[in-house]
Protein backbone atom coordinates (compact mmCIF):
# COMPACT_ATOMS: atom_id res chain seq x y z
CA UNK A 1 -41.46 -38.16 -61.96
CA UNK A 2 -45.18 -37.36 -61.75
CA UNK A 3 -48.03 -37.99 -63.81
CA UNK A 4 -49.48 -34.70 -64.83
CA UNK A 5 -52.46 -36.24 -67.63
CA UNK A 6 -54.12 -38.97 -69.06
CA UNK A 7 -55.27 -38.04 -72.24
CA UNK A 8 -58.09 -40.23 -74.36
CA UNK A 9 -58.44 -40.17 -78.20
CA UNK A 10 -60.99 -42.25 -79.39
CA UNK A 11 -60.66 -42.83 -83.34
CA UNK A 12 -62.30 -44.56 -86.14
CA UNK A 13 -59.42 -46.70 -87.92
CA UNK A 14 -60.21 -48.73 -91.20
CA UNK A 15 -63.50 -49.58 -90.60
CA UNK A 16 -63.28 -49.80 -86.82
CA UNK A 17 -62.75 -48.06 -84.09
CA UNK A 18 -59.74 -47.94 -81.37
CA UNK A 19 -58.91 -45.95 -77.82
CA UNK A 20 -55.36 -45.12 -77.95
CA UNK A 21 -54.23 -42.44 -74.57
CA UNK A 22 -51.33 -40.56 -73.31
CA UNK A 23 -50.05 -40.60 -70.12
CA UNK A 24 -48.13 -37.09 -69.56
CA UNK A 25 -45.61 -36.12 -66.85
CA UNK A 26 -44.15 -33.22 -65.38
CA UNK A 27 -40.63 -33.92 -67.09
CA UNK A 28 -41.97 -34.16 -70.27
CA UNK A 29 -41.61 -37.72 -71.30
CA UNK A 30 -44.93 -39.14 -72.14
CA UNK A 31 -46.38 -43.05 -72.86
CA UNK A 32 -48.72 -44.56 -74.87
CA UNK A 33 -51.03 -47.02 -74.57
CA UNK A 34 -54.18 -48.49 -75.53
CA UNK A 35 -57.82 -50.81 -74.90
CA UNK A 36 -59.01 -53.46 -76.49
CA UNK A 37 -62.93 -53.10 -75.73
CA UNK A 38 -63.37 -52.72 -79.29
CA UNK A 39 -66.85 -51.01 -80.02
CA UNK A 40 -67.00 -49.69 -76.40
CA UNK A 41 -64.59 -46.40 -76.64
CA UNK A 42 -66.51 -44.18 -74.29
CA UNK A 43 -67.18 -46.53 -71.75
CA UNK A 44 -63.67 -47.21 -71.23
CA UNK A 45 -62.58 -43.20 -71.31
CA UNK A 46 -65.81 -42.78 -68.88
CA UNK A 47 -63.55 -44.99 -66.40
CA UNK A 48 -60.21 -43.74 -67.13
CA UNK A 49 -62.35 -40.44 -66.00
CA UNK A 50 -62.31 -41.89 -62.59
CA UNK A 51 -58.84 -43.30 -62.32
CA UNK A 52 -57.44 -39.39 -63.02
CA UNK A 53 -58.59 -38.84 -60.27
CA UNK A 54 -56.34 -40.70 -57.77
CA UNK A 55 -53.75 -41.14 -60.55
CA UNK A 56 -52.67 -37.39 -61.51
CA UNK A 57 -49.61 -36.08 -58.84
CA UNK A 58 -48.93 -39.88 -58.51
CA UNK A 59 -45.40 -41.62 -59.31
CA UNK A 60 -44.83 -42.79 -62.23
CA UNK A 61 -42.40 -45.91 -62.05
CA UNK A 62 -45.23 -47.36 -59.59
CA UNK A 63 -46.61 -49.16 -61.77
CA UNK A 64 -47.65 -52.38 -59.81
CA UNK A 65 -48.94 -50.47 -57.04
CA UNK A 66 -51.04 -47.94 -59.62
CA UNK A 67 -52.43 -51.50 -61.15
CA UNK A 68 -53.58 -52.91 -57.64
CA UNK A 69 -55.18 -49.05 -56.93
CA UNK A 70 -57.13 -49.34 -60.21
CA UNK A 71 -57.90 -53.08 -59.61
CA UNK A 72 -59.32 -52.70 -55.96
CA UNK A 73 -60.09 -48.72 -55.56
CA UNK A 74 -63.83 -49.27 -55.72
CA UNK A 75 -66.14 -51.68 -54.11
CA UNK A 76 -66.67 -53.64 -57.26
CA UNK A 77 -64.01 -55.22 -58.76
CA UNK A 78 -62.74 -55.84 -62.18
CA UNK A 79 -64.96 -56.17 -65.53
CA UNK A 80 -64.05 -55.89 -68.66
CA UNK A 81 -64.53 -51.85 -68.94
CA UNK A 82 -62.38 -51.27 -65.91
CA UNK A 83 -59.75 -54.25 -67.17
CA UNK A 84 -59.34 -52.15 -70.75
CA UNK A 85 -58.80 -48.79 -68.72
CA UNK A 86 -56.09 -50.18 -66.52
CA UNK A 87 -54.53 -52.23 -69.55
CA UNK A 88 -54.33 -48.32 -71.29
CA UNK A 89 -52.88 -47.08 -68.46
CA UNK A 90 -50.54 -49.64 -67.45
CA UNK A 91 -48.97 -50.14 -71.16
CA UNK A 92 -48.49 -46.33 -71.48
CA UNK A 93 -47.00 -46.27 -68.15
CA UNK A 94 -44.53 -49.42 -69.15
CA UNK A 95 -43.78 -47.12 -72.04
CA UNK A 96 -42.92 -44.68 -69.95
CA UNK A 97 -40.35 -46.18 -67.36
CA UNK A 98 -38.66 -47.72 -70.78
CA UNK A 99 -38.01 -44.41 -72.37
CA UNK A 100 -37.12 -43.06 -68.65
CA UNK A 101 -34.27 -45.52 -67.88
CA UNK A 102 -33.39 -45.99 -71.94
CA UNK A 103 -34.64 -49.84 -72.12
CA UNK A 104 -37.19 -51.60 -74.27
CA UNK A 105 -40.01 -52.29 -72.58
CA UNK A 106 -39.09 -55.99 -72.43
CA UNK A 107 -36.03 -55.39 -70.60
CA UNK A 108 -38.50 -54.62 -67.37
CA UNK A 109 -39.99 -58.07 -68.29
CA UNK A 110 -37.08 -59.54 -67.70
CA UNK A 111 -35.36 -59.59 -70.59
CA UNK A 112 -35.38 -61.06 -73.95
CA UNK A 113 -35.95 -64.43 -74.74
CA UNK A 114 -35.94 -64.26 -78.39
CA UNK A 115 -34.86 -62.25 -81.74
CA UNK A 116 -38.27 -62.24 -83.26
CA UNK A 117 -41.83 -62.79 -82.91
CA UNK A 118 -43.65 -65.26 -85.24
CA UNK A 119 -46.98 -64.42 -86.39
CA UNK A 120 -50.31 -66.48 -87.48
CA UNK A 121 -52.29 -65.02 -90.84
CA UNK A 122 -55.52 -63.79 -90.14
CA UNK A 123 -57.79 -65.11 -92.69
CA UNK A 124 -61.40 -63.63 -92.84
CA UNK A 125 -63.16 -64.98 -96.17
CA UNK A 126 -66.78 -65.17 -97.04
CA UNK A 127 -66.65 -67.27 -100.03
CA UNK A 128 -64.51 -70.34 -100.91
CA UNK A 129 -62.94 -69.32 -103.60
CA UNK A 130 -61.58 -66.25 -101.26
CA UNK A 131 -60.34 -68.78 -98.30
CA UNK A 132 -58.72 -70.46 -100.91
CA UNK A 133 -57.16 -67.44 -102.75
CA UNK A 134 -56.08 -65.70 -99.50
CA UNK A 135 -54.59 -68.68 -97.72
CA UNK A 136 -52.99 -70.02 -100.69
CA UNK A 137 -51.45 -66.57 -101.11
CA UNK A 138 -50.36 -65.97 -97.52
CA UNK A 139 -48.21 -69.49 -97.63
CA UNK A 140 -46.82 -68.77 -101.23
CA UNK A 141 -45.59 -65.65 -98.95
CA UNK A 142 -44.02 -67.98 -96.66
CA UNK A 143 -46.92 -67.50 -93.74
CA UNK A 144 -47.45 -71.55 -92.18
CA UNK A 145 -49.85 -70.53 -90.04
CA UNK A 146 -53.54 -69.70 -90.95
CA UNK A 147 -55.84 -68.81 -88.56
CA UNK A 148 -59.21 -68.42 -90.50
CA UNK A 149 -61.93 -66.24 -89.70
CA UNK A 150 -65.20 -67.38 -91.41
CA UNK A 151 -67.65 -64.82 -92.70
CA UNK A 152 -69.78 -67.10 -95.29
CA UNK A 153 -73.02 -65.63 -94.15
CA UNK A 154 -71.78 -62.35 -95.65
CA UNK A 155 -71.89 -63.96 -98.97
CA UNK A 156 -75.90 -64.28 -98.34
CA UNK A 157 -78.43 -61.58 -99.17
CA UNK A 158 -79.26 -61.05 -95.88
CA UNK A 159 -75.73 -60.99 -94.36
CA UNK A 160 -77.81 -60.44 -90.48
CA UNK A 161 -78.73 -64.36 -90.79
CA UNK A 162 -76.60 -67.22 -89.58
CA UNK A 163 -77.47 -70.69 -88.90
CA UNK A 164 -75.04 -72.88 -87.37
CA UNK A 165 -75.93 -76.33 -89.44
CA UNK A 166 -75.60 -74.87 -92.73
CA UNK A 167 -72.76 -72.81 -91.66
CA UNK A 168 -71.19 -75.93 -90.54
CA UNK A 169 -72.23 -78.13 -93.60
CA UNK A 170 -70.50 -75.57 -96.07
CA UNK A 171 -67.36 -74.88 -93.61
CA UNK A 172 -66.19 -78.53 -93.11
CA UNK A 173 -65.86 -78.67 -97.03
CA UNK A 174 -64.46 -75.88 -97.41
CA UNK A 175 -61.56 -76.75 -95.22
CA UNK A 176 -61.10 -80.30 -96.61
CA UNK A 177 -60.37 -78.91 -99.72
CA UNK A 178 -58.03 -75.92 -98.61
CA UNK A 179 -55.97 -78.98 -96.45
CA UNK A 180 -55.85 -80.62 -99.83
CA UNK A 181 -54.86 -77.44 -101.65
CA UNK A 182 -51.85 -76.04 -99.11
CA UNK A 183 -51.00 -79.62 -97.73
CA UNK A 184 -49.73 -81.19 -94.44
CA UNK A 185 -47.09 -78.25 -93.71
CA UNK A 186 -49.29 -75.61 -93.01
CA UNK A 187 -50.50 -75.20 -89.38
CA UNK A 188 -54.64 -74.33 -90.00
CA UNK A 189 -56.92 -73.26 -87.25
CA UNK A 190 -60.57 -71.70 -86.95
CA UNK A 191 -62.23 -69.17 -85.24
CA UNK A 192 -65.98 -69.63 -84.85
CA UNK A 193 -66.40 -66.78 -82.59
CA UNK A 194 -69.10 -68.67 -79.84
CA UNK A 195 -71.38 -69.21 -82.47
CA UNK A 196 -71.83 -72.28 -81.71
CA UNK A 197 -73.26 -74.59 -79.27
CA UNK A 198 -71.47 -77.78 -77.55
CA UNK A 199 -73.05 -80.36 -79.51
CA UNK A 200 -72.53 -78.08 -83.15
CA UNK A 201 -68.77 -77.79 -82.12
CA UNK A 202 -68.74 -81.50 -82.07
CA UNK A 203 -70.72 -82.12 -84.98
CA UNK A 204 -68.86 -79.98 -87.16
CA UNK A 205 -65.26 -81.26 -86.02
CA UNK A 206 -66.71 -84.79 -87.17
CA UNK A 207 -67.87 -83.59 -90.20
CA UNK A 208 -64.03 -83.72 -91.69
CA UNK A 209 -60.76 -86.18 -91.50
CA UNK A 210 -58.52 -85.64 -88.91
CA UNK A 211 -55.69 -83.43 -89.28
CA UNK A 212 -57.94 -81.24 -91.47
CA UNK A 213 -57.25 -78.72 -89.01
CA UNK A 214 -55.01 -77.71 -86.09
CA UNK A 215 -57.21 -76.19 -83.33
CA UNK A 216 -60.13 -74.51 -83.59
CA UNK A 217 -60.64 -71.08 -81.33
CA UNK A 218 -63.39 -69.95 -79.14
CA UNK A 219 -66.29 -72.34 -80.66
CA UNK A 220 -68.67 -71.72 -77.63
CA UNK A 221 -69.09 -69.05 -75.21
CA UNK A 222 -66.42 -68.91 -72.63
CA UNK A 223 -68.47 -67.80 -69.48
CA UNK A 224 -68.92 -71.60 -67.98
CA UNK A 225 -65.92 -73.55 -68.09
CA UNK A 226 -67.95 -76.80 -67.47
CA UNK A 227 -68.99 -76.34 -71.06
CA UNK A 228 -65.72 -76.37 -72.37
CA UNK A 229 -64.74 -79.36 -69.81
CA UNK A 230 -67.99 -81.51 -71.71
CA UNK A 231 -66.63 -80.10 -75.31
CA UNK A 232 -63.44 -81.43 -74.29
CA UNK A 233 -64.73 -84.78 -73.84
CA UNK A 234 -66.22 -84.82 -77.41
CA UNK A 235 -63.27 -84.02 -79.78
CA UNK A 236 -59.69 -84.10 -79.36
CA UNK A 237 -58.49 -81.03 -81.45
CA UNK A 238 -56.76 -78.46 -79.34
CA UNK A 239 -58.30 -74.98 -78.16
CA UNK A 240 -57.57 -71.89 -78.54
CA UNK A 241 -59.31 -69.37 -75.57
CA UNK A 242 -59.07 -66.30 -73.86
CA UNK A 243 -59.70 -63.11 -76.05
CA UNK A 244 -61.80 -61.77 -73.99
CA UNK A 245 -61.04 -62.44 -70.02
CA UNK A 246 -60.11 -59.53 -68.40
CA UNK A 247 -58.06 -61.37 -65.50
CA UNK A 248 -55.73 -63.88 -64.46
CA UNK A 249 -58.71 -65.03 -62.24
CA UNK A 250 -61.18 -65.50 -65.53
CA UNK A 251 -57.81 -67.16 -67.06
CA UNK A 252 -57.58 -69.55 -64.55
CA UNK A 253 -60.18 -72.48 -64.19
CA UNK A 254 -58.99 -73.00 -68.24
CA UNK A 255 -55.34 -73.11 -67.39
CA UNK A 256 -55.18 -75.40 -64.21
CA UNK A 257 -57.77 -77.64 -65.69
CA UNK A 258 -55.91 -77.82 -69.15
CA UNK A 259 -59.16 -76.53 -70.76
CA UNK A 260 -57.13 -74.40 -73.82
CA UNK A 261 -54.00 -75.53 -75.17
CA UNK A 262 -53.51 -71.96 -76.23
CA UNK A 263 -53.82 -68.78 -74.16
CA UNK A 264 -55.41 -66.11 -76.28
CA UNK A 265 -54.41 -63.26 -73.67
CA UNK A 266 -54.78 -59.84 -75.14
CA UNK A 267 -52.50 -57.47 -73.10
CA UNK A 268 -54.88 -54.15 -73.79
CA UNK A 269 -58.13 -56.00 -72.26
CA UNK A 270 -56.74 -58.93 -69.99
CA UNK A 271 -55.45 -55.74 -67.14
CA UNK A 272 -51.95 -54.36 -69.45
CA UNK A 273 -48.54 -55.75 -69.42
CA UNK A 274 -48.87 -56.33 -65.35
CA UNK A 275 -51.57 -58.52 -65.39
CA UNK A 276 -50.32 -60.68 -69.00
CA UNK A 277 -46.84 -61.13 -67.46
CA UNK A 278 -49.03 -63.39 -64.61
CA UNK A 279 -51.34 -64.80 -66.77
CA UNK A 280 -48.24 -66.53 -68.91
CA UNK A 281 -46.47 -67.62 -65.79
CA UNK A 282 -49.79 -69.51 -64.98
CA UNK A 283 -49.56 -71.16 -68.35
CA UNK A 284 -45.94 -71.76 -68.45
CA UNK A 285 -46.39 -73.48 -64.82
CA UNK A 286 -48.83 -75.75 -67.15
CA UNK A 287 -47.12 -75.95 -70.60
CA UNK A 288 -49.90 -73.83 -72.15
CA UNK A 289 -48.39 -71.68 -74.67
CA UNK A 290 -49.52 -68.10 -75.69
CA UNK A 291 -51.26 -67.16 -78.76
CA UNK A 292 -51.96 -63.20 -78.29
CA UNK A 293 -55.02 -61.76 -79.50
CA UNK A 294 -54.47 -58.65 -81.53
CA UNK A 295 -56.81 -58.07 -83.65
CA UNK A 296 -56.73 -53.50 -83.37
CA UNK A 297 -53.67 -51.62 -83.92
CA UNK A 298 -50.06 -50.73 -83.47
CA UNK A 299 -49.89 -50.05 -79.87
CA UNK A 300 -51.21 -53.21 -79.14
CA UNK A 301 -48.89 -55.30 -81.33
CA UNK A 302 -46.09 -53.51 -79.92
CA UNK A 303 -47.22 -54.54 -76.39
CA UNK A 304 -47.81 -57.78 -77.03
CA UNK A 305 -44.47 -57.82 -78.86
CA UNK A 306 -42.42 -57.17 -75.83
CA UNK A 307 -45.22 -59.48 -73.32
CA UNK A 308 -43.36 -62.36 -76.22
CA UNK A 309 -40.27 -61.36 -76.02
CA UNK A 310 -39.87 -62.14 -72.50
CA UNK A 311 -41.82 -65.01 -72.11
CA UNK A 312 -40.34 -68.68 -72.99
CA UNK A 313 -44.22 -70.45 -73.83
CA UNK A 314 -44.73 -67.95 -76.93
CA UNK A 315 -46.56 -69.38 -80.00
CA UNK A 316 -47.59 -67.08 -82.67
CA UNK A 317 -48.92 -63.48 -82.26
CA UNK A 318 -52.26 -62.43 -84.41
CA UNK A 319 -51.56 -60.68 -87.41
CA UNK A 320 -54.48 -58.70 -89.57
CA UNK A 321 -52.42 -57.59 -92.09
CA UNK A 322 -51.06 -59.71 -94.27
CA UNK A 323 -49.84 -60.29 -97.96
CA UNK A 324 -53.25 -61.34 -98.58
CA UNK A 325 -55.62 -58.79 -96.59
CA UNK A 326 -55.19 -55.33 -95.47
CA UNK A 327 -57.60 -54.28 -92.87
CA UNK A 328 -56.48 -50.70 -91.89
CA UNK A 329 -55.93 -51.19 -88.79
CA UNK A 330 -52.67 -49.17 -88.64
CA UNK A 331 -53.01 -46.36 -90.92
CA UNK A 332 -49.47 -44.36 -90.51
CA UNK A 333 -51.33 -40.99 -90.24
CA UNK A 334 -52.47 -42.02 -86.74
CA UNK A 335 -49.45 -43.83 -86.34
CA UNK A 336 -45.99 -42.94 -87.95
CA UNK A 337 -43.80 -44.82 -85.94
CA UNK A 338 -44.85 -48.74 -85.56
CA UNK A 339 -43.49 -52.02 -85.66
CA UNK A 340 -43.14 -53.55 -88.96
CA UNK A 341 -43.24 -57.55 -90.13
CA UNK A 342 -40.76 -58.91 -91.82
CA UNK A 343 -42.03 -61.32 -93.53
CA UNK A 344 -44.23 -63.40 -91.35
CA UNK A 345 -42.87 -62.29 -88.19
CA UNK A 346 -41.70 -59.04 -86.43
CA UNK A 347 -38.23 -58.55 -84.88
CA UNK A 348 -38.06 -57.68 -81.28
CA UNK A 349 -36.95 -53.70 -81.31
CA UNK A 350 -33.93 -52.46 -79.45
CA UNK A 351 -35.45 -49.01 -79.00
CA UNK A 352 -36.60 -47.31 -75.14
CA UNK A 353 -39.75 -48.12 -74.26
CA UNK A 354 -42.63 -49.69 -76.52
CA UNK A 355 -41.05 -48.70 -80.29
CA UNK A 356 -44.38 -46.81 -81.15
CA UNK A 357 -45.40 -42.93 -81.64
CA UNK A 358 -48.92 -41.78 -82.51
CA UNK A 359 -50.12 -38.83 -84.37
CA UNK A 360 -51.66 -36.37 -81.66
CA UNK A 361 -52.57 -33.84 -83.52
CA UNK A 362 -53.96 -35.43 -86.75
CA UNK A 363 -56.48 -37.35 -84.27
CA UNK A 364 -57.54 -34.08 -82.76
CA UNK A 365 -58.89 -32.75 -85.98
CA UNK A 366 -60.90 -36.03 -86.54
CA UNK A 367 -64.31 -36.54 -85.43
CA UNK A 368 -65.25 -40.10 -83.56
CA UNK A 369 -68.36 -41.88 -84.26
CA UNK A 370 -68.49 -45.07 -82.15
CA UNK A 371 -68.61 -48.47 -84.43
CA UNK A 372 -71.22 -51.14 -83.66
CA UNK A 373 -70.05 -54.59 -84.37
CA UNK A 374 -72.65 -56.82 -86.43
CA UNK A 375 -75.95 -58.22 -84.83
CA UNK A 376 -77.06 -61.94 -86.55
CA UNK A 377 -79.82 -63.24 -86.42
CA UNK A 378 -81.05 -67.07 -86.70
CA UNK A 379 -83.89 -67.77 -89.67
CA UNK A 380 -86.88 -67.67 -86.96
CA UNK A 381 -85.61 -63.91 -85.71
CA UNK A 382 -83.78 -65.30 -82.24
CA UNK A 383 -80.33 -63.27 -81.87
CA UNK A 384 -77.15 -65.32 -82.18
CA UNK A 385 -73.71 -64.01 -81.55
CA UNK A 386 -71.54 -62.47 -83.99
């Protein structure tokens, strides 16, 4: 079986924006797959361009060989672009090879470990009284783990400004009183999203009793792991990293130094199923557990579905859309055929390849306008990260 296409369809979903593509073959079966460069659509087809090239004619069941081609078939190596094309690719050829030899896609993994996938609420809030409305709603639903996503310097007039102290001075409040409200049961964590600095991450984790969370995610940019090795010196609650590495290679200085105590691998940016199934033997080797990012759509959650099924060190999966918060991130007209929760967790399917099916031909009559993500801004001007 031959690869005859790789199509791109770059929509606008909710209020974001996803790249979802096709890979066609000459006996008609067909996978899909998808990146997670959110807010960088075009880049990634501009690359998936060049991989046509050497792809198209190709066999399909190589998969590990077509990874290594897109990996190492130019002079300069890896980067997040090029990781999100070959993550497409390699997920919608996965897809593939399942349908092909009438497996799930996990049974190529090696098989399933468990019946379902347990999943962590996504909490995004920008005002107290919604962190504690949402939470409290998502554990009356039976959800015990919250993974909150502050916004409070939406609630502002200018919602472009940020500044860590106050942010950090209303937070650490906030979260006292939301441990007091859902109680010792509930598993709470934070993601700061590198706004911070070393010393603010520690100031801020002082700032409440212990316990009053869990682990906190990605306080500090994740480009020097030294930083994270001095962070880790200052405060003892666990971290949650990885998001955004787009290789085992970025993955592992924080995994052989026991820098994260979760791996936040995201199978449509860290290099596709291939790539994650390494990454969580890494971790496994150092009894890191995984905690997949998936933050987009149904192609990734179905991915990232199977990467759990087959791995033993599985924690919770990201969920966006809960019984709280719907973010429109999987609107059935782009996709009719997607995995669904039950509850607070999604059962591992028993169909050939990934258990997904998107909507062609509605996409084709929509028009694309890339999505920016927000730019903030301290009080004196300087840019800070969103």
């Amino acid at each position: 079986m031959k690869i005859t296409d790789i199509k791109t369809f770059p929509i606008n979903v909710g209020s974001g924006s996803q790249l979802v593509i096709k890979v066609e073959t000459d006996e008609g079966l067909f996978g899909w797959g998808a990146s997670g460069l959110s807010g960088r659509e075009l880049a990634v087809v501009g690359a998936i361009q060049h991989f046509k090239g050497f792809l198209i004619g190709d066999d399909v069941f190589k998969i590990g060989a077509h990874w290594q081609n897109m990996y190492r078939g130019q002079y300069f190596e890896g980067g997040r672009v090029l990781a999100a094309a070959i993550s497409a690719i390699d997920i919608a050829l996965y897809d593939i090879k399942g349908k092909a030899l009438g497996v799930p896609v996990y049974e190529l993994l090696g098989g399933k470990q468990r019946d379902y996938v347990e999943c962590f609420a996504s909490v995004r809030f920008t005002t107290k009284e919604e962190l504690l409305d949402y939470s409290k709603t998502c554990v009356n639903a039976g959800w015990n783990v919250l993974r909150l996503a502050p916004a409070e310097f939406e609630s502002q007039n200018d919602k472009s400004r940020f500044e860590p102290t106050e942010s950090i001075s209303v937070l650490s409040d906030w979260l006292i009183e939301l441990r007091e409200e859902v109680g010792k049961k509930v598993i709470i964590g934070i993601d700061y999203h590198t706004r911070l600095t070393v010393p603010e991450t520690s100031y801020f984790l002082k700032r409440m009793p212990n316990a009053t969370i869990d682990f906190i995610e990605e306080p500090i940019r994740d480009e020097n792991p030294e930083a994270y090795e001095a962070l880790r010196k200052l405060i003892d609650v666990p971290f949650a990293i990885g998001e955004e590495f787009s290789s085992k290679w970025q993955f592992l200085p924080f995994l052989e130094r026991n820098l994260t105590q979760y791996a936040r691998i995201d199978v449509c940016n860290v290099g596709g199923l291939t790539e994650a199934m390494k990454v969580a033997a890494i971790a496994e080797g150092h009894y890191i557990d995984l905690m997949p990012h998936n933050p987009l759509g149904p192609i990734c959650t179905a991915a990232s579905i199977h990467m759990a099924a087959a791995c033993t060190n599985f924690s919770w999966l990201e969920e966006v859309n809960t019984p709280a918060q719907q973010m429109g991130t999987s609107e059935e007209k782009f996709y009719p055929v997607q995995p669904r929760l039950e509850g607070a967790r999604y059962a591992v399917p028993s169909v050939p390849g990934l258990g997904v099916d998107f909507n062609e031909e509605y996409a084709l009559g929509q028009e694309f306008t890339p999505v920016e993500i927000p730019r903030l801004k301290r009080k004196d001007g300087s840019f800070t990260n969103w």
